[in-house]
N, C-alpha and C. Protein backbone atom coordinates (compact mmCIF):
# COMPACT_ATOMS: atom_id res chain seq x y z
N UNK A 1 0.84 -1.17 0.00
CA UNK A 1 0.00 0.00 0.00
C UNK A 1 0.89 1.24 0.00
N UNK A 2 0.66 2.15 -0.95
CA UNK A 2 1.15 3.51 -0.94
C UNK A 2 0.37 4.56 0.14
N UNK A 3 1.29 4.99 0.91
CA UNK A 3 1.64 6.07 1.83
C UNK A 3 1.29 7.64 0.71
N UNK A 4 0.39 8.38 1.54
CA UNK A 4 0.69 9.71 0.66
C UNK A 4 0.22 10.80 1.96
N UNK A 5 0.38 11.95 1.70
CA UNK A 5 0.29 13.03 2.54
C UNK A 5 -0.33 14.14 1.75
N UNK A 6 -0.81 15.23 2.93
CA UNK A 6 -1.43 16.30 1.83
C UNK A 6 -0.47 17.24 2.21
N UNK A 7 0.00 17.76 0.81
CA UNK A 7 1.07 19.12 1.05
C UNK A 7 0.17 20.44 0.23
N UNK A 8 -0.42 21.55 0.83
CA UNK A 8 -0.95 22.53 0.01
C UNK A 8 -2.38 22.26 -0.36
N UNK A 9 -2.98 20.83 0.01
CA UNK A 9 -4.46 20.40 -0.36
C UNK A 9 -3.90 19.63 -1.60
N UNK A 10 -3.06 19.33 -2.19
CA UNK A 10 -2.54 18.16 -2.82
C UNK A 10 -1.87 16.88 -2.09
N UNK A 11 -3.13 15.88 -2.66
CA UNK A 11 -1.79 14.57 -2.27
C UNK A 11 -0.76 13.78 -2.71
N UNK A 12 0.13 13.80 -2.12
CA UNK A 12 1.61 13.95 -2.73
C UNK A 12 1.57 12.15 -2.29
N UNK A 13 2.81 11.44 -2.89
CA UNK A 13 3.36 9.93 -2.42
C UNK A 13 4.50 10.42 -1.51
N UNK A 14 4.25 9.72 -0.47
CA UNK A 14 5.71 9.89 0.20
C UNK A 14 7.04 9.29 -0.28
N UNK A 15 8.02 9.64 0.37
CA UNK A 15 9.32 9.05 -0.60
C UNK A 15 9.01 7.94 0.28
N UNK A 16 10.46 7.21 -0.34
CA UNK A 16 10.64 6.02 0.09
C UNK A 16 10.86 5.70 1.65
N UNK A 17 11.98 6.85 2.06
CA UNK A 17 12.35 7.40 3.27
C UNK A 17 11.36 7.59 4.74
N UNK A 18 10.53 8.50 3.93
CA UNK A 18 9.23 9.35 4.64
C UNK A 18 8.08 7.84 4.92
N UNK A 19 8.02 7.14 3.75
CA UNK A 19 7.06 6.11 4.32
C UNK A 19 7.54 4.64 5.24
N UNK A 20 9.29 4.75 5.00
CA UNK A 20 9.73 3.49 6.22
C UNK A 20 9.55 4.16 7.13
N UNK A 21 9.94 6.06 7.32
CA UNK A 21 9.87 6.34 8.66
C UNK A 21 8.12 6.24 9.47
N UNK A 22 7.46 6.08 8.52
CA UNK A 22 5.78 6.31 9.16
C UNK A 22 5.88 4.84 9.87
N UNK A 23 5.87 4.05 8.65
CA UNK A 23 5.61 2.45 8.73
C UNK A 23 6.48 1.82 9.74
N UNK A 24 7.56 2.17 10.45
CA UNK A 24 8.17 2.20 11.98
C UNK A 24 8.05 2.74 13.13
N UNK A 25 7.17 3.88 12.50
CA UNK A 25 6.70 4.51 13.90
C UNK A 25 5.34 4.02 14.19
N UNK A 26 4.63 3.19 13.50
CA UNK A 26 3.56 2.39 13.66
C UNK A 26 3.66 1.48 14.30
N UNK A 27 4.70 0.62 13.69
CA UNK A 27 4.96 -0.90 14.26
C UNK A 27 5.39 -0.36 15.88
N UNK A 28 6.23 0.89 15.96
CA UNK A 28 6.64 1.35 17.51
C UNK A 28 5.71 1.26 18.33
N UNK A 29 4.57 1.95 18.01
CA UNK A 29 3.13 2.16 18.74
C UNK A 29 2.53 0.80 19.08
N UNK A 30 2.28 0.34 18.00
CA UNK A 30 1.78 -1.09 17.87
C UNK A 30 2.42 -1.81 19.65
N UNK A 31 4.15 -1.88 19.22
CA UNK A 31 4.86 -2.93 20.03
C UNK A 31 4.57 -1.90 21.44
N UNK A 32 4.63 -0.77 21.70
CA UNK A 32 4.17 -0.05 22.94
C UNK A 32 2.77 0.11 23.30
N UNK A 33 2.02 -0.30 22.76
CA UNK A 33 0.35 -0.89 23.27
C UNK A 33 0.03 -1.97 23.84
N UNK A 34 1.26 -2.87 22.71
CA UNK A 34 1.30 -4.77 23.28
C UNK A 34 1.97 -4.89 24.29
N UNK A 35 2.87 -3.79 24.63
CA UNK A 35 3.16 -4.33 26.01
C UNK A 35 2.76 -3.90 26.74
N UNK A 36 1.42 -3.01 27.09
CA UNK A 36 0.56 -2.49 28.39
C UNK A 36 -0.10 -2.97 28.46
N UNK A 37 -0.65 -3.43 27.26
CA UNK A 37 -2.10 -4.95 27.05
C UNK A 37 -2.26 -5.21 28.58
N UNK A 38 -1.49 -6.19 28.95
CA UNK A 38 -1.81 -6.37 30.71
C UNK A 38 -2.55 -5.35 31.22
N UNK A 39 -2.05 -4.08 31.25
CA UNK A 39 -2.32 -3.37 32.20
C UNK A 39 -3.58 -2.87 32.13
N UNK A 40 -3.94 -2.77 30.69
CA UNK A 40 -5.62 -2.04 30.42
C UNK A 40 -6.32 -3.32 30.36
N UNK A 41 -5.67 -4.53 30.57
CA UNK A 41 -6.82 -5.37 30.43
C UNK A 41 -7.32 -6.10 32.08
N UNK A 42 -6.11 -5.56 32.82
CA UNK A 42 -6.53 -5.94 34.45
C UNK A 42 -7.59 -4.84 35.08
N UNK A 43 -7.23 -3.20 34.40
CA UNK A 43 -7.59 -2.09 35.30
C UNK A 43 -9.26 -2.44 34.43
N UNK A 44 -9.26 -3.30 33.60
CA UNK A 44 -10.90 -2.94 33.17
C UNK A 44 -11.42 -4.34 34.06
N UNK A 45 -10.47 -5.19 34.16
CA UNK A 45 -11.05 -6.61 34.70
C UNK A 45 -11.56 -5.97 36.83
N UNK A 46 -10.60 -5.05 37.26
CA UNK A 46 -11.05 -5.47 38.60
C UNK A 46 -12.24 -4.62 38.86
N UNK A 47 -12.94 -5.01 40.04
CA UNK A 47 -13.61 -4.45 40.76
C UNK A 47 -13.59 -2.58 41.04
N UNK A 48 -14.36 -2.10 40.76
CA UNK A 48 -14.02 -1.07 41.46
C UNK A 48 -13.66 -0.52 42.71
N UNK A 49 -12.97 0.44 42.86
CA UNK A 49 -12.30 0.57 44.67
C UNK A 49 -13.42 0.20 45.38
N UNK A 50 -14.58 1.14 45.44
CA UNK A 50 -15.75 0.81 46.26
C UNK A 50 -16.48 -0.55 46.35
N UNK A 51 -16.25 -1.34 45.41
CA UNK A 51 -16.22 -2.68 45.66
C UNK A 51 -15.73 -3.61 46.60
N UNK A 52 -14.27 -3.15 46.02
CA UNK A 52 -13.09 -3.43 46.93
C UNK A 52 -13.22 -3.37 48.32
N UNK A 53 -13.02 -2.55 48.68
CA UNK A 53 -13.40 -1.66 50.11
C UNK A 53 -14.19 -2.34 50.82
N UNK A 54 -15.33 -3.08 49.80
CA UNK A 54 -16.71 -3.24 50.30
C UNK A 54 -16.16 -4.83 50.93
N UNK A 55 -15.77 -5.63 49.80
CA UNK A 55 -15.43 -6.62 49.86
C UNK A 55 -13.90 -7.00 51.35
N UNK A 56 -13.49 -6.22 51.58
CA UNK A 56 -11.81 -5.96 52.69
C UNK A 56 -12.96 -5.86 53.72
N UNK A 57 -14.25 -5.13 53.69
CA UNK A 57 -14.55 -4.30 55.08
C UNK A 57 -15.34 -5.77 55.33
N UNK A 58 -16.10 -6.54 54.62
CA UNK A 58 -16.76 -7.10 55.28
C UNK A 58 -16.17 -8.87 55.57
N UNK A 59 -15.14 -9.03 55.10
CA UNK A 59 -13.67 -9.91 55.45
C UNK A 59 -13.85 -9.72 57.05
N UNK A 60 -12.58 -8.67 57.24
CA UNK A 60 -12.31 -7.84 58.26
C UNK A 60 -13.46 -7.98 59.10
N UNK A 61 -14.78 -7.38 58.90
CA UNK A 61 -15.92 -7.41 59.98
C UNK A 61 -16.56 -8.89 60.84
N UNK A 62 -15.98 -10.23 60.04
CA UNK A 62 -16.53 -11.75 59.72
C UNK A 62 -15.17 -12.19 60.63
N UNK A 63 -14.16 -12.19 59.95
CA UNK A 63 -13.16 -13.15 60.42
C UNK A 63 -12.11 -12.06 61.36
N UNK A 64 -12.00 -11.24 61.15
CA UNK A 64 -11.35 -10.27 61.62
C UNK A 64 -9.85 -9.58 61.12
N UNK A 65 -10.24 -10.27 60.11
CA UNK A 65 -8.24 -10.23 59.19
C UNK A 65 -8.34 -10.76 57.54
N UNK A 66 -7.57 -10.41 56.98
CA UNK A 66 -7.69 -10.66 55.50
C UNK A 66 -6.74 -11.96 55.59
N UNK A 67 -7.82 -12.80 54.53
CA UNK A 67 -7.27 -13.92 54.29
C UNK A 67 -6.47 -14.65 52.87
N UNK A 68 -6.09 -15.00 52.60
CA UNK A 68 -5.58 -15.78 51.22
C UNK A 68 -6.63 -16.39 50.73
N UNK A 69 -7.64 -17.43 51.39
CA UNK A 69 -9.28 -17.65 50.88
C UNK A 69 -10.04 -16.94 50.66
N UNK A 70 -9.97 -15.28 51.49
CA UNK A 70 -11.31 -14.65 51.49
C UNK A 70 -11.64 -13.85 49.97
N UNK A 71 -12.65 -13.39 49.58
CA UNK A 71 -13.44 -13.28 48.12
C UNK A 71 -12.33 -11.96 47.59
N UNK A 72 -11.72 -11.23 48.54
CA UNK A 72 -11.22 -10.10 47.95
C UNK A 72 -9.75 -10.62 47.91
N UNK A 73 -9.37 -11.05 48.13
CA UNK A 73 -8.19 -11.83 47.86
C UNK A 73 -8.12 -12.58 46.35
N UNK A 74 -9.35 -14.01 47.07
CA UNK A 74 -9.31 -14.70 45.69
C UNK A 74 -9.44 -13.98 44.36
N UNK A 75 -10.44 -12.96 44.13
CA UNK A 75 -10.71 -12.67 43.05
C UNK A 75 -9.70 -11.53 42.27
N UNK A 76 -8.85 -11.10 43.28
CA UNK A 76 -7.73 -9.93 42.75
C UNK A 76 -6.58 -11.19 42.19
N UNK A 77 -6.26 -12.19 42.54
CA UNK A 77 -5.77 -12.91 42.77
C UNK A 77 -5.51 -13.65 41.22
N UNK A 78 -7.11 -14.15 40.81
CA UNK A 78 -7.28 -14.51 39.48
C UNK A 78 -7.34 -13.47 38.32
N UNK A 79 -7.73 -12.04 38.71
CA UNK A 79 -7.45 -11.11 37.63
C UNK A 79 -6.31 -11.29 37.15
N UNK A 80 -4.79 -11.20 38.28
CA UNK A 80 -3.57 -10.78 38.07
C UNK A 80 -3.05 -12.42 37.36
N UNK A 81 -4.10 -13.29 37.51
CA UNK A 81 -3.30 -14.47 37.19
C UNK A 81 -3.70 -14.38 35.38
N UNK A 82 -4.80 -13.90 35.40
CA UNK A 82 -5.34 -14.47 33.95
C UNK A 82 -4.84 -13.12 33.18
N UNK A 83 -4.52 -12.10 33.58
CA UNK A 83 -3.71 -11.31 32.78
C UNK A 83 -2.29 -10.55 33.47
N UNK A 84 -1.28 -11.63 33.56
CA UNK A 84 0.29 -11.68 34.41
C UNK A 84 0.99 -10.25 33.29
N UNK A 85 1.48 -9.32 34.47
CA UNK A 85 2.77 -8.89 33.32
C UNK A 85 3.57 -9.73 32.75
N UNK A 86 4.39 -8.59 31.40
CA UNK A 86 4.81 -8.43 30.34
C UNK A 86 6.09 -8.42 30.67
């Protein structure tokens, strides 16, 4: 696929130059999205704070201490597992 630009309200072809430099700064973006992937795909997976909160306070109120079994544990637990950093 040809690369072109508008210079003056004309569209021009880019050189040869001008379109490796586009077509690398793409693939750049590309490879700097794929590696945050994790991160936008955990911050949409958890709970919201007030969830959270909700879920610690009523741990805490039951057993009296946060546990490795209890629901706010387990379930932060499997977010970070099913989408591990990069």
């Amino acid at each position: 696929m040809v690369l072109h630009k508008q210079v003056n309200g004309v569209k021009v072809q880019l050189s040869d130059e001008e379109e490796a430099a586009t077509r690398a700064e793409w693939e750049a973006n590309r490879l700097a999205t794929e590696a945050i992937k994790w991160q936008r795909d955990r911050e949409n997976a958890y709970p919201s704070v007030t969830n959270q909160f909700d879920m610690i306070w009523n741990e805490l109120n039951r057993k009296g201490s946060i546990a490795i079994d209890g629901e706010w544990f387990l379930q932060i637990k499997a977010i970070k597992e099913k989408y591990p950093k990069q």
